[in-house]
Structures are given as structure tokens and as C-alpha cells.
C-alpha atoms as a PDB file:
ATOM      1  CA  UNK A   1     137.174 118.205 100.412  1.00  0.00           C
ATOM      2  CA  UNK A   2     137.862 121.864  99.846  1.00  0.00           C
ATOM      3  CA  UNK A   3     135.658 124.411 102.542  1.00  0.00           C
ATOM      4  CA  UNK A   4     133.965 125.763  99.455  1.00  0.00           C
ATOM      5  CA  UNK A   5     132.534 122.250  98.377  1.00  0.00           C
ATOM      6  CA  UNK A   6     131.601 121.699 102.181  1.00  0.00           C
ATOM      7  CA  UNK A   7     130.024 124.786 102.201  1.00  0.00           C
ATOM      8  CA  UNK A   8     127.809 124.061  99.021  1.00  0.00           C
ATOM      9  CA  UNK A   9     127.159 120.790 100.432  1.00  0.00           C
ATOM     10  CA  UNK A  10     125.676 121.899 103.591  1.00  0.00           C
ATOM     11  CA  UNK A  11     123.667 124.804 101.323  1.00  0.00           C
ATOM     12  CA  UNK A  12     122.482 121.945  99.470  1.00  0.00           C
ATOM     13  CA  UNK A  13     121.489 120.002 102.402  1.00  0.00           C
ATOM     14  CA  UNK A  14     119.386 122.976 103.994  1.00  0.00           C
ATOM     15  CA  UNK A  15     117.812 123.831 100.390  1.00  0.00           C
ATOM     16  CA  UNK A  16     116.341 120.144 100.167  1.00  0.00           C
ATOM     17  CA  UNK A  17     114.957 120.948 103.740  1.00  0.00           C
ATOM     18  CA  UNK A  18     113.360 124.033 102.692  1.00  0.00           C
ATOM     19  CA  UNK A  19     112.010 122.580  99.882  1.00  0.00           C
ATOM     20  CA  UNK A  20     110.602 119.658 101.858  1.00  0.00           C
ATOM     21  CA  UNK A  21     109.167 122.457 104.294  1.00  0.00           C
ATOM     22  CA  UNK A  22     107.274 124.320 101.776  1.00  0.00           C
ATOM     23  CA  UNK A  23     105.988 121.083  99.892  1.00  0.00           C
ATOM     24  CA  UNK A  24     104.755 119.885 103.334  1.00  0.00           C
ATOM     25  CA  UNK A  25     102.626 123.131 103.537  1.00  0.00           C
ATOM     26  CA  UNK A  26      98.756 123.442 102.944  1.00  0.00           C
ATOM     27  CA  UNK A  27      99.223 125.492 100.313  1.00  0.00           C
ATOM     28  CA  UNK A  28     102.877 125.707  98.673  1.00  0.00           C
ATOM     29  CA  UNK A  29     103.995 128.811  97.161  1.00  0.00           C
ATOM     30  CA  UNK A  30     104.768 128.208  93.771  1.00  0.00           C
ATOM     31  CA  UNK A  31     106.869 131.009  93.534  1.00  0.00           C
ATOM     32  CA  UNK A  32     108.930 130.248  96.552  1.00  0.00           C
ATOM     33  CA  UNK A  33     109.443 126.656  95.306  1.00  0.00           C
ATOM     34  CA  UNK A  34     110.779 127.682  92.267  1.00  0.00           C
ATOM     35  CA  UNK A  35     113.404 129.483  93.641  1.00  0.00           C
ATOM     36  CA  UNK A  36     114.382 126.814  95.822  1.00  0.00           C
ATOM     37  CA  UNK A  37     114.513 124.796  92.960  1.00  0.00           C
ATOM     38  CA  UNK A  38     116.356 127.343  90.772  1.00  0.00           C
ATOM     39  CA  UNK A  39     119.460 127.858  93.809  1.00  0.00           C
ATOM     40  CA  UNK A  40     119.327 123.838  94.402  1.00  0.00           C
ATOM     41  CA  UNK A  41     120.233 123.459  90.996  1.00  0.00           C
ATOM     42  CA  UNK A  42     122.694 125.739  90.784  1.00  0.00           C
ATOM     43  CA  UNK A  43     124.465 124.154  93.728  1.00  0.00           C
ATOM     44  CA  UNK A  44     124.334 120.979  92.122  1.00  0.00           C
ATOM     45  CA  UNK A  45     125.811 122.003  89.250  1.00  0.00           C
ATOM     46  CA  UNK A  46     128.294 124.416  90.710  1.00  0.00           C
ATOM     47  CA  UNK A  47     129.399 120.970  92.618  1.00  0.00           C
ATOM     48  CA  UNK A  48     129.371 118.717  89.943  1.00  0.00           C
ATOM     49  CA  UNK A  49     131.721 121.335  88.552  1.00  0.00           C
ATOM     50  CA  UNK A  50     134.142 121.349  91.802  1.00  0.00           C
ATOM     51  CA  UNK A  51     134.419 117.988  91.338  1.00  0.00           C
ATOM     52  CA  UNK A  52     134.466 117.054  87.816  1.00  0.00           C
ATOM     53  CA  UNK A  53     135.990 120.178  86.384  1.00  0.00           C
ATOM     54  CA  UNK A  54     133.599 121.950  83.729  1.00  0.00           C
ATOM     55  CA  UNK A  55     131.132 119.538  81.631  1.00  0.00           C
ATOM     56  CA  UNK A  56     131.553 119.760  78.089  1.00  0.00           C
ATOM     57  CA  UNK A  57     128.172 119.567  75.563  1.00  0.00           C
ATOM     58  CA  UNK A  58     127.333 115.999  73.873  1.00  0.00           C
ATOM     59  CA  UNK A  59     129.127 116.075  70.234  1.00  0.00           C
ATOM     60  CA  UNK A  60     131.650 118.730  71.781  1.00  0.00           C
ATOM     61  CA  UNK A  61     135.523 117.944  70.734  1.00  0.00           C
END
């Protein structure tokens, strides 16, 4: 496991905590939640990448 992908890992970890934290509020901010969402994602995928090497479209070659 490369520092990088530990890293992202970690960043992934403490985005699902955030995420958690702002769900468990009275009142979420939508806003905030999004963009939680939005860098979680990109984590994943930046990941998924890291591991996988880049993911090619359906019907592609």
C-alpha cells in the first residue's frame, strides 16, 4: 500500500465521519452534506483508480 492510497484511505475514513456528524444533527446542512458527498466520491474514485488503474466506459474497446 503506497502512502498516497493510505492517505486517501484515512481521508475517506474521516469524510464518512463527518458525514455521519452532520446527518446526526437537528438540522443538516444540505449544502455542507453535499460537499462531503462530492470529496467522498472523489476519493473513492481516485482509489478505485490507484488500485485498478483507470476504468474504461461500458462498450469502450
Amino acid at each position: 500500500m503506497t502512502a498516497r492510497f493510505y492517505r486517501l484511505t484515512e481521508l475517506h475514513a474521516k469524510l464518512d465521519e463527518a458525514l455521519r456528524r452532520e446527518t446526526a444533527r437537528r438540522v443538516p446542512d444540505v449544502l455542507t452534506l453535499t460537499a462531503i458527498k462530492r470529496r467522498k466520491l472523489w476519493v473513492k474514485d481516485t482509489l478505485t483508480r490507484l488500485a485498478y488503474g483507470p476504468l474504461r466506459p461500458a462498450g469502450a474497446g
